[in-house]
C-alpha atoms as a PDB file:
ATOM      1  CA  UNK A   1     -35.872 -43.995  -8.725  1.00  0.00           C
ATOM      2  CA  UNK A   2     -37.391 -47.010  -6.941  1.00  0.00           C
ATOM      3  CA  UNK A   3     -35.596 -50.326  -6.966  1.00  0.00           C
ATOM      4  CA  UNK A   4     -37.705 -53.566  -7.466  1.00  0.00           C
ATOM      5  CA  UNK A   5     -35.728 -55.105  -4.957  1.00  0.00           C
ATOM      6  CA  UNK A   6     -37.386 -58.567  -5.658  1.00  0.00           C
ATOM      7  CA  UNK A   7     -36.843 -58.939  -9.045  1.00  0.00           C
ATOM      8  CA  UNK A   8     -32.652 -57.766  -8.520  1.00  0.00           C
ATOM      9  CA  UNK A   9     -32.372 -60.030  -5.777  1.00  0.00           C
ATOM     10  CA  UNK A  10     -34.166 -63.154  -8.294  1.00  0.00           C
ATOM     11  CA  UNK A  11     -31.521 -62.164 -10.750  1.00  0.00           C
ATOM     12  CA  UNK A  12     -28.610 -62.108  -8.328  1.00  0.00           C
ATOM     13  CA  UNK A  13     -30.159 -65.922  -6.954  1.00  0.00           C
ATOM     14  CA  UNK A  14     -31.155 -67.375 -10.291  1.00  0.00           C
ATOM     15  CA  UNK A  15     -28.029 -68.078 -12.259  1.00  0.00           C
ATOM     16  CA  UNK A  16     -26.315 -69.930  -8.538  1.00  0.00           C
ATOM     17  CA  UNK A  17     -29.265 -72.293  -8.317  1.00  0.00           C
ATOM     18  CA  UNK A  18     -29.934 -75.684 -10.371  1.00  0.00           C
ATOM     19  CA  UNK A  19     -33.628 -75.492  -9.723  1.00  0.00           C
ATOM     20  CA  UNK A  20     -34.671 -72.076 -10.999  1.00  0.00           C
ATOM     21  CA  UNK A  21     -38.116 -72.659 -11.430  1.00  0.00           C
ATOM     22  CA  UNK A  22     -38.324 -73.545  -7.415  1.00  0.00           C
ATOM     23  CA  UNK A  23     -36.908 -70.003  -6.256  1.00  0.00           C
ATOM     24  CA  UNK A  24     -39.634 -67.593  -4.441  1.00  0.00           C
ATOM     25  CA  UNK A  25     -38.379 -64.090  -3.631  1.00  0.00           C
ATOM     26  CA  UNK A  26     -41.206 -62.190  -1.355  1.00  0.00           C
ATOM     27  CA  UNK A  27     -41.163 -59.196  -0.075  1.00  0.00           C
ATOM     28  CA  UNK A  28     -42.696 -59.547   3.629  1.00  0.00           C
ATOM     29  CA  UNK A  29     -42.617 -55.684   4.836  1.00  0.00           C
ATOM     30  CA  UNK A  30     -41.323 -52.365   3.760  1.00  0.00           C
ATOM     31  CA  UNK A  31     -41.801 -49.265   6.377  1.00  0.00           C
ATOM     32  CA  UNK A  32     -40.326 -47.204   4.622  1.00  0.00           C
ATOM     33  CA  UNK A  33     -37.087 -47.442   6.382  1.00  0.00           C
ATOM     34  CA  UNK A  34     -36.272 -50.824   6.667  1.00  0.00           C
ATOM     35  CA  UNK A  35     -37.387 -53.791   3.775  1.00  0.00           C
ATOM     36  CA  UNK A  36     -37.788 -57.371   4.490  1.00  0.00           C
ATOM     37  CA  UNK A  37     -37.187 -60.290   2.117  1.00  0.00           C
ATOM     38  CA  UNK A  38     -37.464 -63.967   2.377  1.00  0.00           C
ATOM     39  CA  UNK A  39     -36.011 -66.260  -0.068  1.00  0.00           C
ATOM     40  CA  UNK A  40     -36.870 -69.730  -0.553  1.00  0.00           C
ATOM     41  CA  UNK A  41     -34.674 -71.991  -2.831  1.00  0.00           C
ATOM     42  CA  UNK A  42     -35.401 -75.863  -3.448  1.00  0.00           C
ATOM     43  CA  UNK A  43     -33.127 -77.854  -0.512  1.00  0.00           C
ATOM     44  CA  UNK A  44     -30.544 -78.957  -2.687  1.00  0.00           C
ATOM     45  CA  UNK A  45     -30.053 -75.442  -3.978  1.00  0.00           C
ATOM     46  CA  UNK A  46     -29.581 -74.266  -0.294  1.00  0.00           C
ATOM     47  CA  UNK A  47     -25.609 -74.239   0.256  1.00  0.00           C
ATOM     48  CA  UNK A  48     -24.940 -72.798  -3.588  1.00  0.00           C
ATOM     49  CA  UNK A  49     -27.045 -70.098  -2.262  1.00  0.00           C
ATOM     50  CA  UNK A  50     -25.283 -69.784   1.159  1.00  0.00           C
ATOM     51  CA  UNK A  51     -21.654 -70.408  -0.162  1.00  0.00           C
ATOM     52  CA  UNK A  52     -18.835 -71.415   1.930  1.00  0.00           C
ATOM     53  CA  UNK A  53     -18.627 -69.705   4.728  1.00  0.00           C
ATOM     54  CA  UNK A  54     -21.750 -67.608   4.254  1.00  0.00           C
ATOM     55  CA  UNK A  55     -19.559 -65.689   1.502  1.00  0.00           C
ATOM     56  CA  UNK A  56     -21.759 -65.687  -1.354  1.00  0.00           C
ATOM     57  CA  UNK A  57     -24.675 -65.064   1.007  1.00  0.00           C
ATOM     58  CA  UNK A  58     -23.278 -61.740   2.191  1.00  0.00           C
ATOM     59  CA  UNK A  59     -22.113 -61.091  -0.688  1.00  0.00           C
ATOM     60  CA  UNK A  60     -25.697 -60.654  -2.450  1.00  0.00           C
ATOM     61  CA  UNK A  61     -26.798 -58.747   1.031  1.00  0.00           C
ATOM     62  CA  UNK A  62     -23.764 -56.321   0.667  1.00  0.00           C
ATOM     63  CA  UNK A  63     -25.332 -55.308  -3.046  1.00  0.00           C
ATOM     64  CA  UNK A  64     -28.741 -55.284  -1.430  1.00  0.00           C
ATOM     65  CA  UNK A  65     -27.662 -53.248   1.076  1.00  0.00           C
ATOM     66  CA  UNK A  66     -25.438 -50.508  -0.971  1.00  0.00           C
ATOM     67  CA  UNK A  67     -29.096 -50.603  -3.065  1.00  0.00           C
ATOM     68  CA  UNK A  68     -31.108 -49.576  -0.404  1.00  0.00           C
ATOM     69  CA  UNK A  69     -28.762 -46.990   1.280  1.00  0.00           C
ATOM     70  CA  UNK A  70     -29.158 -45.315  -2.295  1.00  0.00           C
ATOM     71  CA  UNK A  71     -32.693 -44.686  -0.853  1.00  0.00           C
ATOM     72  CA  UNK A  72     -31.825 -44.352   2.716  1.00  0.00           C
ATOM     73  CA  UNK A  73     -33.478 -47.361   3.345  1.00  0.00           C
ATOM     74  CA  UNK A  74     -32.201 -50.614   5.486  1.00  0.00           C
ATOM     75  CA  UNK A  75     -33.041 -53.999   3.925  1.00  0.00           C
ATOM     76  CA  UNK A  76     -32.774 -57.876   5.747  1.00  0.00           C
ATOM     77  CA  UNK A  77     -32.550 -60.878   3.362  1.00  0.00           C
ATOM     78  CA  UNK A  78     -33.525 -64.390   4.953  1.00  0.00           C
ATOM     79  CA  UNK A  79     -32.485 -66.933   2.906  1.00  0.00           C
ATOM     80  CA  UNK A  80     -34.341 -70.759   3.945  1.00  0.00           C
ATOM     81  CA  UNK A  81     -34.931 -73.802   1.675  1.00  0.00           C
ATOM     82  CA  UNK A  82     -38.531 -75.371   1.096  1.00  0.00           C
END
Protein backbone atom coordinates (compact mmCIF):
# COMPACT_ATOMS: atom_id res chain seq x y z
CA UNK A 1 0.00 0.00 0.00
CA UNK A 2 1.55 3.32 -1.06
CA UNK A 3 1.66 6.22 1.35
CA UNK A 4 0.87 9.79 0.00
CA UNK A 5 3.55 11.01 1.97
CA UNK A 6 2.61 14.70 1.12
CA UNK A 7 -0.70 14.82 2.07
CA UNK A 8 0.30 12.87 5.87
CA UNK A 9 3.02 15.14 6.31
CA UNK A 10 0.26 18.45 5.45
CA UNK A 11 -1.87 16.86 8.08
CA UNK A 12 0.85 16.33 10.65
CA UNK A 13 1.98 20.43 9.76
CA UNK A 14 -1.47 21.91 9.43
CA UNK A 15 -3.10 21.91 12.82
CA UNK A 16 0.75 23.53 14.48
CA UNK A 17 0.61 26.44 12.05
CA UNK A 18 -1.57 29.81 12.29
CA UNK A 19 -1.33 30.37 8.58
CA UNK A 20 -2.65 27.18 7.02
CA UNK A 21 -3.46 28.41 3.82
CA UNK A 22 0.49 29.48 3.38
CA UNK A 23 1.86 25.78 3.93
CA UNK A 24 3.41 24.03 0.61
CA UNK A 25 4.42 20.38 1.04
CA UNK A 26 6.40 19.17 -2.32
CA UNK A 27 7.74 16.28 -3.01
CA UNK A 28 11.24 17.07 -4.82
CA UNK A 29 12.52 13.32 -5.64
CA UNK A 30 11.66 9.77 -4.93
CA UNK A 31 14.26 6.93 -6.29
CA UNK A 32 12.72 4.55 -5.08
CA UNK A 33 14.82 4.22 -2.06
CA UNK A 34 15.13 7.38 -0.62
CA UNK A 35 12.08 10.39 -0.81
CA UNK A 36 12.68 14.01 -0.56
CA UNK A 37 10.33 16.65 0.85
CA UNK A 38 10.49 20.32 1.29
CA UNK A 39 8.18 22.18 3.42
CA UNK A 40 7.54 25.73 3.32
CA UNK A 41 5.47 27.43 6.15
CA UNK A 42 4.71 31.34 6.28
CA UNK A 43 7.84 32.96 8.59
CA UNK A 44 5.94 33.44 11.55
CA UNK A 45 4.77 29.85 11.46
CA UNK A 46 8.51 28.75 11.31
CA UNK A 47 9.49 27.97 15.11
CA UNK A 48 5.77 26.27 15.88
CA UNK A 49 6.91 24.09 13.15
CA UNK A 50 10.50 23.58 14.45
CA UNK A 51 9.58 23.42 18.24
CA UNK A 52 11.95 23.94 20.97
CA UNK A 53 14.78 22.33 20.55
CA UNK A 54 14.01 20.87 17.13
CA UNK A 55 11.55 18.45 19.17
CA UNK A 56 8.47 18.77 17.32
CA UNK A 57 10.51 18.83 14.11
CA UNK A 58 11.90 15.34 14.69
CA UNK A 59 9.18 14.36 15.99
CA UNK A 60 7.04 14.57 12.59
CA UNK A 61 10.42 13.06 10.78
CA UNK A 62 10.43 10.07 13.29
CA UNK A 63 6.59 9.24 11.94
CA UNK A 64 7.82 9.95 8.45
CA UNK A 65 10.47 7.84 8.83
CA UNK A 66 8.73 4.64 10.66
CA UNK A 67 6.24 5.37 7.34
CA UNK A 68 8.69 4.86 4.89
CA UNK A 69 10.67 1.93 6.49
CA UNK A 70 7.10 0.23 6.14
CA UNK A 71 8.16 0.37 2.42
CA UNK A 72 11.81 0.01 2.83
CA UNK A 73 12.19 3.31 1.75
CA UNK A 74 14.40 6.33 3.43
CA UNK A 75 12.70 9.75 3.45
CA UNK A 76 14.46 13.57 4.29
CA UNK A 77 12.06 16.37 5.36
CA UNK A 78 13.47 20.06 4.95
CA UNK A 79 11.51 22.27 6.68
CA UNK A 80 12.26 26.42 5.53
CA UNK A 81 9.89 29.43 5.80
CA UNK A 82 8.89 31.65 2.66
Amino acid sequence: MAVNYEKMIKDLVTPLVVKPEDLVVKKLSDDGQMISMQVYVNQEDLGRVIGKGGRIANAIRTIAYASASREHKKITINIESF
